[in-house]
Protein backbone atom coordinates (compact mmCIF):
# COMPACT_ATOMS: atom_id res chain seq x y z
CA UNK A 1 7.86 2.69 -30.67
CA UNK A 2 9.43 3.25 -27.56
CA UNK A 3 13.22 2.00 -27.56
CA UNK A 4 13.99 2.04 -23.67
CA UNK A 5 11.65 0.86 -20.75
CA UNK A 6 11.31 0.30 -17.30
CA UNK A 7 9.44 -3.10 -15.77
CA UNK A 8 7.71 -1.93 -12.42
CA UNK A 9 7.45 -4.97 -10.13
CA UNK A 10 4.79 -5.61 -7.42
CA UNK A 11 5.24 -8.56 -5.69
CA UNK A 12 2.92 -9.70 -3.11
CA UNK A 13 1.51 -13.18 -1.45
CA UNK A 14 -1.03 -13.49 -3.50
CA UNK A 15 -0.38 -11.25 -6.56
CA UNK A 16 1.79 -10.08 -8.73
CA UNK A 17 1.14 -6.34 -10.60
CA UNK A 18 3.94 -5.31 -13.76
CA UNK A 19 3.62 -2.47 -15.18
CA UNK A 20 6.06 -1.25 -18.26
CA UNK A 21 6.91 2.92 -18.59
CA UNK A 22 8.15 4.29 -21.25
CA UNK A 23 11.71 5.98 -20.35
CA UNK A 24 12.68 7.45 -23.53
CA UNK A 25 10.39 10.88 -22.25
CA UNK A 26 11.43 12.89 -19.10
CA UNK A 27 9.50 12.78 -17.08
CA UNK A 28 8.33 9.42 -17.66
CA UNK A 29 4.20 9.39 -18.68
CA UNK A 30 2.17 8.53 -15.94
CA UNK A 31 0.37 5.73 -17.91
CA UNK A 32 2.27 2.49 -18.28
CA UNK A 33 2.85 1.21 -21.91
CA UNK A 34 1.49 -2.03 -20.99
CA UNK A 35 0.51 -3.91 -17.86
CA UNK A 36 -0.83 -6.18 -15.84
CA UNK A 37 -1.47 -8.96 -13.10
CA UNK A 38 -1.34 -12.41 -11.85
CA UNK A 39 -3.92 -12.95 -8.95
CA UNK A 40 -5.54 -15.74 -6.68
CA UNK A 41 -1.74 -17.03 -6.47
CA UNK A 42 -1.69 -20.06 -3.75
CA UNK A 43 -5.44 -20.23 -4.22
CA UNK A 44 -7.49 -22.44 -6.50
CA UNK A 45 -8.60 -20.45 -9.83
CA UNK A 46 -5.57 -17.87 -10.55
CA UNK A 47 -5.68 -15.69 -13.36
CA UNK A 48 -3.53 -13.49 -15.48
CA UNK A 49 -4.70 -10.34 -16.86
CA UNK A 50 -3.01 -7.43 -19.02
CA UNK A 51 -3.92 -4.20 -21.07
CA UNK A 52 -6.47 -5.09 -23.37
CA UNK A 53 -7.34 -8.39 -22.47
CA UNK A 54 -9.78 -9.54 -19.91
CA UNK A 55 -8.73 -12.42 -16.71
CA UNK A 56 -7.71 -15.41 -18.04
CA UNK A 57 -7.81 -18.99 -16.19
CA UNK A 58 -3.80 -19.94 -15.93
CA UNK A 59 -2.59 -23.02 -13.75
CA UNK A 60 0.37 -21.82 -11.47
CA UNK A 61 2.90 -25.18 -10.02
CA UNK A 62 0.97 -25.56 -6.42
CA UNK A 63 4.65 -26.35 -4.80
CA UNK A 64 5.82 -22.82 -6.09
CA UNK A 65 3.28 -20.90 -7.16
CA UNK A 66 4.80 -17.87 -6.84
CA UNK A 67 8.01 -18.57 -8.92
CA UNK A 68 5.72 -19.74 -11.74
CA UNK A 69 3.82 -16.52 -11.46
CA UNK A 70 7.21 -14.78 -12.47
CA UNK A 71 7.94 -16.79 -15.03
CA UNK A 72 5.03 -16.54 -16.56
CA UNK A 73 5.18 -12.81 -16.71
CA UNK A 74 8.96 -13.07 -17.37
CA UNK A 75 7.88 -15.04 -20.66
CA UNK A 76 5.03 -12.13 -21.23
CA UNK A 77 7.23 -9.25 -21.10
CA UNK A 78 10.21 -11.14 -22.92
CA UNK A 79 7.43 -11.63 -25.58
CA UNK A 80 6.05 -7.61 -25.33
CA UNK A 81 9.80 -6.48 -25.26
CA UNK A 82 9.71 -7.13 -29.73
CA UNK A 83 13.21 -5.18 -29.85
CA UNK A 84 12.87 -2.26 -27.11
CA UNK A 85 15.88 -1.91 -24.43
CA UNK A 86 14.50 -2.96 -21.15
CA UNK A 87 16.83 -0.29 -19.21
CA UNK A 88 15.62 -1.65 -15.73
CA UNK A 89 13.66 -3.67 -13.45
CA UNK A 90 12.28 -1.85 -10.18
CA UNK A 91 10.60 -3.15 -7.23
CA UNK A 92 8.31 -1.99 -4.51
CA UNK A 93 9.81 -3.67 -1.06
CA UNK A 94 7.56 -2.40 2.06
CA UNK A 95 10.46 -2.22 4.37
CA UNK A 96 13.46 -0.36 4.11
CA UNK A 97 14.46 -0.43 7.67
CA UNK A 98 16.51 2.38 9.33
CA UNK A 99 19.15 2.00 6.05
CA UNK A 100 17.52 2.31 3.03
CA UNK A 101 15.80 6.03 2.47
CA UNK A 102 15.84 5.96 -1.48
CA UNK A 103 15.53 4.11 -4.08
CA UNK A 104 18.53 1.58 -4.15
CA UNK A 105 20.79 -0.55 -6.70
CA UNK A 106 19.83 -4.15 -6.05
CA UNK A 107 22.93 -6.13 -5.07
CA UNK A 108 23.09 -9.64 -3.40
CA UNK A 109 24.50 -7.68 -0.26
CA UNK A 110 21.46 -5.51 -0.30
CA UNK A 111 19.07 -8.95 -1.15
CA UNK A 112 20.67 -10.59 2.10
CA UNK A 113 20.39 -7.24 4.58
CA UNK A 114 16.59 -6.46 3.34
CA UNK A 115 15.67 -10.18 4.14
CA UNK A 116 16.54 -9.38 7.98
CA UNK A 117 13.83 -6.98 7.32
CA UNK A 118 11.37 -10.34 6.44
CA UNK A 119 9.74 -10.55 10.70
CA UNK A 120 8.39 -7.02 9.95
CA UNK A 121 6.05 -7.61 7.31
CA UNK A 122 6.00 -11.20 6.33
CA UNK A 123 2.93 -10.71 4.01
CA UNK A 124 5.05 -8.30 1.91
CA UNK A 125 8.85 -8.67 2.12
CA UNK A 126 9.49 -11.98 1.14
CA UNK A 127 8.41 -11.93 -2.35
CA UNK A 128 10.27 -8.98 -4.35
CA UNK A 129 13.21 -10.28 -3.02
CA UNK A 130 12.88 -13.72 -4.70
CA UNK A 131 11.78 -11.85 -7.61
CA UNK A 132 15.28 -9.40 -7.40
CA UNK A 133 17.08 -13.14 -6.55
CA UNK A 134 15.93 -14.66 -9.90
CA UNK A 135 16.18 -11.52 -12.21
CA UNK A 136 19.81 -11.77 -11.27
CA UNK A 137 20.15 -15.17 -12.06
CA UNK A 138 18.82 -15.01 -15.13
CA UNK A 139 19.37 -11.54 -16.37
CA UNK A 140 22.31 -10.64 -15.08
CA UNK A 141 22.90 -7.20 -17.06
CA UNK A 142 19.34 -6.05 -16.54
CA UNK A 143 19.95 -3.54 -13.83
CA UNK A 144 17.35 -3.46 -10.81
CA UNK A 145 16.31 -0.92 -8.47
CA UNK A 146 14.50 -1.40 -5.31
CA UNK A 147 12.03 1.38 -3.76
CA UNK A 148 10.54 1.38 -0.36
CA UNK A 149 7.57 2.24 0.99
CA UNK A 150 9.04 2.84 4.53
CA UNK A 151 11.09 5.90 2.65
CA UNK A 152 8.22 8.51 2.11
CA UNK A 153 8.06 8.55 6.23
CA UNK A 154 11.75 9.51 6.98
CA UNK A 155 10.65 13.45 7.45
CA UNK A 156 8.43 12.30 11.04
CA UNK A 157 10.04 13.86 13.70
CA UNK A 158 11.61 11.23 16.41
CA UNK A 159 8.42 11.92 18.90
CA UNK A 160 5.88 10.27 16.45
CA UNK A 161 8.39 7.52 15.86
CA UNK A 162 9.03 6.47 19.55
CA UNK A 163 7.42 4.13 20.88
CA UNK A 164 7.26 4.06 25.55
CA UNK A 165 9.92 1.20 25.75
CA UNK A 166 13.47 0.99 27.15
CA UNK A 167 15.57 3.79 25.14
CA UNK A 168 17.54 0.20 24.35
CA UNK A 169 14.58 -0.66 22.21
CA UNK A 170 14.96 2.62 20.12
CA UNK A 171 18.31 2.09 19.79
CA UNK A 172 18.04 -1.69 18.16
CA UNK A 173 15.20 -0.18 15.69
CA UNK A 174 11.93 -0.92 17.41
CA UNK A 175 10.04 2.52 16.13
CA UNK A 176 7.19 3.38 13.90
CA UNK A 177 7.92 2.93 10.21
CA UNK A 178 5.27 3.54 8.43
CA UNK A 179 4.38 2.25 4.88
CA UNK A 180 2.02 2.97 1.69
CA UNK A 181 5.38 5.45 0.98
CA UNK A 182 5.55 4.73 -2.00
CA UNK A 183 1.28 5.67 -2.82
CA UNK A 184 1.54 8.98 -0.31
CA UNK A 185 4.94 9.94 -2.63
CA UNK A 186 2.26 10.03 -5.40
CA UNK A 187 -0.37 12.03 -3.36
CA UNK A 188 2.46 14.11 -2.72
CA UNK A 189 2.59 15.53 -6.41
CA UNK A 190 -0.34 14.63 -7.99
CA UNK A 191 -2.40 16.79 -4.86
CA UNK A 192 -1.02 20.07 -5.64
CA UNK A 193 -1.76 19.92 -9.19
CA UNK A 194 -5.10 19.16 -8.26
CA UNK A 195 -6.07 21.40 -5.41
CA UNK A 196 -3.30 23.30 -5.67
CA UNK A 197 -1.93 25.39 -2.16
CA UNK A 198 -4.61 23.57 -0.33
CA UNK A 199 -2.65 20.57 -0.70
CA UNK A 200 0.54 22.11 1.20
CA UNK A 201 -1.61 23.16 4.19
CA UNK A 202 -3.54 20.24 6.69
CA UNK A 203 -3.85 17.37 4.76
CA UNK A 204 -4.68 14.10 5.46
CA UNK A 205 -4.66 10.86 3.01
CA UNK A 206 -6.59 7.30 3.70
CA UNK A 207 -4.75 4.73 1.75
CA UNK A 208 -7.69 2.19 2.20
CA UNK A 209 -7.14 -0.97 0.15
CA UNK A 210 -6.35 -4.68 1.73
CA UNK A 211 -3.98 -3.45 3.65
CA UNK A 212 -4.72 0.32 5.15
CA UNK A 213 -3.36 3.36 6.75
CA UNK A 214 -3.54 7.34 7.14
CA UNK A 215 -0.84 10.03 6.66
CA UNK A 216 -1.13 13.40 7.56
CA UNK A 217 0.61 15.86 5.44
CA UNK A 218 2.06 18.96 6.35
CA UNK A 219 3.78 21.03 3.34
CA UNK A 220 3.59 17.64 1.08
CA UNK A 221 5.75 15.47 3.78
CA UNK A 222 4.50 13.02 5.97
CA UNK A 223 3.69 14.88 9.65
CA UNK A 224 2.46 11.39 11.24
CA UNK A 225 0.96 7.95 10.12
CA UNK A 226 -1.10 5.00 11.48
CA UNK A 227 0.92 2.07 10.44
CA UNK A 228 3.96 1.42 13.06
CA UNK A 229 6.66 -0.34 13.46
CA UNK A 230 5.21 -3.57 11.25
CA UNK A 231 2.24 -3.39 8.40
CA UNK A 232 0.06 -4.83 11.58
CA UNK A 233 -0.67 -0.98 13.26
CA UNK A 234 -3.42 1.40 12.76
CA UNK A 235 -6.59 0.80 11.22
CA UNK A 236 -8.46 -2.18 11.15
CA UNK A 237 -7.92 -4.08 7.57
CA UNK A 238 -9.07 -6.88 5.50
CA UNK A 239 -7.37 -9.66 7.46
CA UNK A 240 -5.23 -7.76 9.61
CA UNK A 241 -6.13 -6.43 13.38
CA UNK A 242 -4.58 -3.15 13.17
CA UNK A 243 -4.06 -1.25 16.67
CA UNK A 244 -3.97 -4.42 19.46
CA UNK A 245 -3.79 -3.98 23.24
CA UNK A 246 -0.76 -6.00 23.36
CA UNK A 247 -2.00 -7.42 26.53
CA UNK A 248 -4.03 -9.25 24.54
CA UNK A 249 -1.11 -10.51 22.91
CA UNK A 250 0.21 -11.65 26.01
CA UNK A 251 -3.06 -13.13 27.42
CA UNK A 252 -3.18 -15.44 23.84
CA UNK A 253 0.12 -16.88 24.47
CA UNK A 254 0.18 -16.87 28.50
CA UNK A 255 -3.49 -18.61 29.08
CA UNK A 256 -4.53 -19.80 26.27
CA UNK A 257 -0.95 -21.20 25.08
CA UNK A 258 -1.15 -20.10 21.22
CA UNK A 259 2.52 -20.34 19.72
CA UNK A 260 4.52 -17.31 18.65
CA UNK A 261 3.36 -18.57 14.87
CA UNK A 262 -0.66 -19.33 15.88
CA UNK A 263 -0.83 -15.42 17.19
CA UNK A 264 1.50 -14.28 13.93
CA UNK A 265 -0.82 -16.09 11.69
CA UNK A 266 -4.38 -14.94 13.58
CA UNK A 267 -2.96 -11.44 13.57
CA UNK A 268 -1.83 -10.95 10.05
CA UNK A 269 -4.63 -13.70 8.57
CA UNK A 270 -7.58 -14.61 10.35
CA UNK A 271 -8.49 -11.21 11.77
CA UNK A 272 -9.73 -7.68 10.46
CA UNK A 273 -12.91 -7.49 8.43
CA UNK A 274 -12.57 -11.03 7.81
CA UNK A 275 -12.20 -12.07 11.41
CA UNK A 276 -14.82 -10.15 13.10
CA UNK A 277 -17.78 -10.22 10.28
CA UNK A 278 -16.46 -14.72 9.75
CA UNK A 279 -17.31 -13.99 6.19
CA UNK A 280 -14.89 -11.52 3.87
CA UNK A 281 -12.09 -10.00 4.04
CA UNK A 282 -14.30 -7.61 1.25
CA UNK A 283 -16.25 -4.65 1.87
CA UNK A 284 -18.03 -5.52 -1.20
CA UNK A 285 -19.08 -8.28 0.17
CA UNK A 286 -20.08 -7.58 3.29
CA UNK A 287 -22.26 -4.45 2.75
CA UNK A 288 -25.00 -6.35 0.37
CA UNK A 289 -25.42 -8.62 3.54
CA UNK A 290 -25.18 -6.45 6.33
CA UNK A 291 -28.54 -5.56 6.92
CA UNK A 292 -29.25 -9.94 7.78
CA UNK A 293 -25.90 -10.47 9.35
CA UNK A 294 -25.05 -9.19 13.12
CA UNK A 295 -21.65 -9.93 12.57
CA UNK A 296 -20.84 -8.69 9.27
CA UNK A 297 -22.68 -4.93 10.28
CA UNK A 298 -20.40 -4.93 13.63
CA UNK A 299 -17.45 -5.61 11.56
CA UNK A 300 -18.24 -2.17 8.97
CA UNK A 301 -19.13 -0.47 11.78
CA UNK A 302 -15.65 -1.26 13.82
CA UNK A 303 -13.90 -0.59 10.08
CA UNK A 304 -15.48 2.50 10.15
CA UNK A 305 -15.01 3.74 13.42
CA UNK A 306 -11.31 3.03 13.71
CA UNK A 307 -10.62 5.61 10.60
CA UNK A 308 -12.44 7.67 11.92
CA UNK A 309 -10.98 8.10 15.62
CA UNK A 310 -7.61 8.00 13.93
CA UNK A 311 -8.53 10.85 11.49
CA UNK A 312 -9.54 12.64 14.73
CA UNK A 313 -6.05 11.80 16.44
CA UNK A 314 -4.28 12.39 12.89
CA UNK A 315 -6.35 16.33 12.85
CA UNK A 316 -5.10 16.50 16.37
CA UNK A 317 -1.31 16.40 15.33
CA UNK A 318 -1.63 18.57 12.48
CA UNK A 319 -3.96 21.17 14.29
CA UNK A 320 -6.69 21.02 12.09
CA UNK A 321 -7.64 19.72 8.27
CA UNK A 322 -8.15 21.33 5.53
CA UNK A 323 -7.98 18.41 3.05
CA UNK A 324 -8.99 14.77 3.32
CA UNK A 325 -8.60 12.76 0.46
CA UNK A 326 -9.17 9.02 0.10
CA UNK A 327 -7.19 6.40 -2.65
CA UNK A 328 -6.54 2.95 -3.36
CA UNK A 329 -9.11 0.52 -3.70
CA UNK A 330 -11.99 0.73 -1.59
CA UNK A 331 -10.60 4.52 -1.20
CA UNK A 332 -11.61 4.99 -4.55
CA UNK A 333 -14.05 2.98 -5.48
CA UNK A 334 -16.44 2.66 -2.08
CA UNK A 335 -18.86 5.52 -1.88
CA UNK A 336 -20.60 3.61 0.99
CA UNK A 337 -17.15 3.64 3.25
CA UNK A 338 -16.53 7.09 2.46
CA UNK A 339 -19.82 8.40 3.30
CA UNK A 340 -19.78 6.80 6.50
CA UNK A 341 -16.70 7.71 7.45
CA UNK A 342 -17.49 11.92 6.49
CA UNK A 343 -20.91 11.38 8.12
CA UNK A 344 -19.15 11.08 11.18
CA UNK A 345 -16.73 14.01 10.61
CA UNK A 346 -19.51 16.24 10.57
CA UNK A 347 -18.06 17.45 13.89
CA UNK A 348 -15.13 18.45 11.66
CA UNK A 349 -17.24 20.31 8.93
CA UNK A 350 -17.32 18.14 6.81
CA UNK A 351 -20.35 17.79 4.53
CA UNK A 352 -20.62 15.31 1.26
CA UNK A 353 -22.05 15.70 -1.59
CA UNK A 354 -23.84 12.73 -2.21
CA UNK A 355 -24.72 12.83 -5.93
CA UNK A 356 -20.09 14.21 -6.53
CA UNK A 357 -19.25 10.92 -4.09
CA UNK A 358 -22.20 8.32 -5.71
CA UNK A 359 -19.78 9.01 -8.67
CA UNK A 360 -16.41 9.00 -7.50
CA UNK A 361 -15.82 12.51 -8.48
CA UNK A 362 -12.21 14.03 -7.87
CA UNK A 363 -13.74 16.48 -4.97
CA UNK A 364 -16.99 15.67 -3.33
CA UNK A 365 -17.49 17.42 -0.47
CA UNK A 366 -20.47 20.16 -0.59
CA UNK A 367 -19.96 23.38 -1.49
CA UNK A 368 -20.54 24.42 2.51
CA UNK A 369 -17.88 21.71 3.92
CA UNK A 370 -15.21 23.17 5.85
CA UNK A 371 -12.62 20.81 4.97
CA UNK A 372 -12.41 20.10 1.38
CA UNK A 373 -12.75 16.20 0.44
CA UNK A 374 -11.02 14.48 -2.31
CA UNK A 375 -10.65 10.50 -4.46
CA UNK A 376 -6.91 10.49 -6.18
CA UNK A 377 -6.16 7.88 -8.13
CA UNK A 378 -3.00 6.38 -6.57
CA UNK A 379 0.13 5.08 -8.70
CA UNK A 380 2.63 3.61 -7.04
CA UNK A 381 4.12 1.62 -10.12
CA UNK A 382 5.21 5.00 -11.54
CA UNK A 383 6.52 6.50 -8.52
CA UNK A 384 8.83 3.67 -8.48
CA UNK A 385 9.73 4.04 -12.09
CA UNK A 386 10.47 7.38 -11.71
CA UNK A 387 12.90 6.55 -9.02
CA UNK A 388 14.51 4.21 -10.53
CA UNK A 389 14.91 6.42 -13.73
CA UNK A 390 16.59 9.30 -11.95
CA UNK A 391 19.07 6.86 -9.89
CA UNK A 392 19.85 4.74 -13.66
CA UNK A 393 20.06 8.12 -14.70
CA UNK A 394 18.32 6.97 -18.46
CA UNK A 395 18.79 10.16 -20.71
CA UNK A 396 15.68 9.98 -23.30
């Protein structure tokens, strides 16, 4: 049995993903111990799931559903735990702002400073922090580490991070971020081991899940990404708008007088696949009906097409690709998304290989492709854990 752990924390709106690593080996394995999530949180029919077991029906206080999430998996792990030294709690937190670059002791200074951070990505920032609030009410000795997703994008020169405003606007912190660190710090190791020097050249990843974005790699370190100064930039996403004229913004508020929160809450929740197609937020969803729906085959094809021109503005930066690989959920599990996407990189040379992509293979371009295409697995609960063991410094 393992005798010291770490608890990986992923705290979002609507779910809550724990994963426990063993940290009595360095490095730490790659699979968790034990695992696990609490989904549909706010919404009617949550569930809890963990290794071995399949979704269960749980009931989740509708007031706070989110601090009965946590306490539920606070009793679950307490339970798991039987005797083994939980040496830390770490947390994913999307934005680090221009302060935190690595992975970071939680204190209630650093609770209160990363909460200024909250306007920036409201779907995501809110909800580590009350968990890293009630660990350290209730656990006082358990240290906690938080890790950032903003980090991984600290090596992008200042001319990909500027955005044309007053220099005054630079100087108060309105630049572009970037996020999915945290999954890119992953690609950034697990890459090379697959396609070894390949991987240091022209790379590109699409970190395609709910939320989605692209990084282009150049020697393993991020060159240039799509998401900006909030989680709202890029590519188009399941409820999010991505890239926005923001005359548009100002056209919603001047003439058709929507409040500061009505545009917030049609930008970050009522737009995206979900907003365009009026029917999912899902690509699973929406390609079985497609073929009978105008709206929903407009919305795949404007999902589509947005990767794709930023791929071509991504290959632009980096002078050329040499690897494309795709992760995270639809990433790695939609053959249909990636095969429309390379079918219109064929200007790039790329080819597919339909049979290697029908099964998710780890490479499936065709043998004649000119840039090599992969599917990685992301795993951004042990990137974190790995952090977090290095700054605890836990000696096996």
């Amino acid at each position: 049995m393992s005798d010291s752990v770490i608890l990986a924390l992923n705290c979002g709106s609507s779910s809550i993903k724990f994963a426990v690593f063993d940290a009595s080996t360095q490095p730490l394995p790659r699979a968790p111990l034990w695992g696990g999530k609490v989904q549909g949180i706010g919404g009617a029919a949550p569930t809890f799931d963990e290794t071995g077991r399949a979704p269960q029906p749980i009931g989740l206080d509708a007031e706070h559903p989110n601090t009965a999430a946590l306490a539920l998996i606070r009793e679950r792990v307490l339970q798991w735990l039987q005797g083994r030294r939980l040496a830390g709690v770490v947390h994913r937190v999307v934005h680090g702002g221009q302060h935190y670059f690595a992975a970071t002791r939680v204190t209630p200074q650093v609770i209160d400073e990363l909460r200024s951070y909250i306007p920036l990505a409201p779907l995501h920032q809110p909800f580590p922090l009350k968990a890293m609030s009630l660990l350290l009410a209730q656990h006082p000795d358990v240290p906690q580490v938080a890790c950032f997703d903003t980090a991984f994008h600290r090596t992008i020169e200042p001319v990909e991070q500027m955005f044309a405003l007053p220099r005054t606007a630079w100087e108060r912190g309105v630049r572009r971020y970037g996020f999915h660190g945290l999954s890119y710090d992953y690609m950034s190791q697990a890459l090379p081991e697959r396609h070894g020097d390949m991987a240091r050249g022209r790379t590109i990843v699409c970190h395609l899940g709910s939320g989605a974005s692209l990084c282009a790699m150049r020697d393993l370190r991020s060159v240039a990404t799509t998401m900006g100064f909030s989680a709202l930039d890029g590519l188009m996403m399941g409820t999010r708008c991505g890239t926005l004229d923001p005359g548009a913004v100002i056209y919603l508020m001047q003439i058709e007088k929507l409040s500061l929160d009505e545009v917030a809450h049609m930008l970050y929740h009522d737009s995206g696949l979900l907003g365009v197609s009026g029917v999912s937020a899902d690509p699973r969803e929406l390609l079985p009906v497609e073929s009978e729906n105008e709206r929903v085959r407009q919305a795949l094809q404007l999902y589509v097409r947005r990767i794709v021109r930023e791929i071509g503005a991504l290959t632009a930066v980096l002078g050329g690709l040499e690897l494309l690989v795709f992760t995270a959920g639809i990433g790695e599990h939609n053959d249909v998304v990636r095969a429309r996407v390379c079918q219109q990189l064929g200007w790039l040379g790329v080819q597919l290989d339909a049979e290697a992509n029908a099964r998710h293979a780890a490479v499936i371009s065709g043998a004649d492709s000119r840039v090599r295409v992969g599917v990685e697995q992301t795993n951004e609960e042990w990137v974190a854990a790995s952090q977090a063991a290095r700054l605890l410094q836990i000696a096996p």
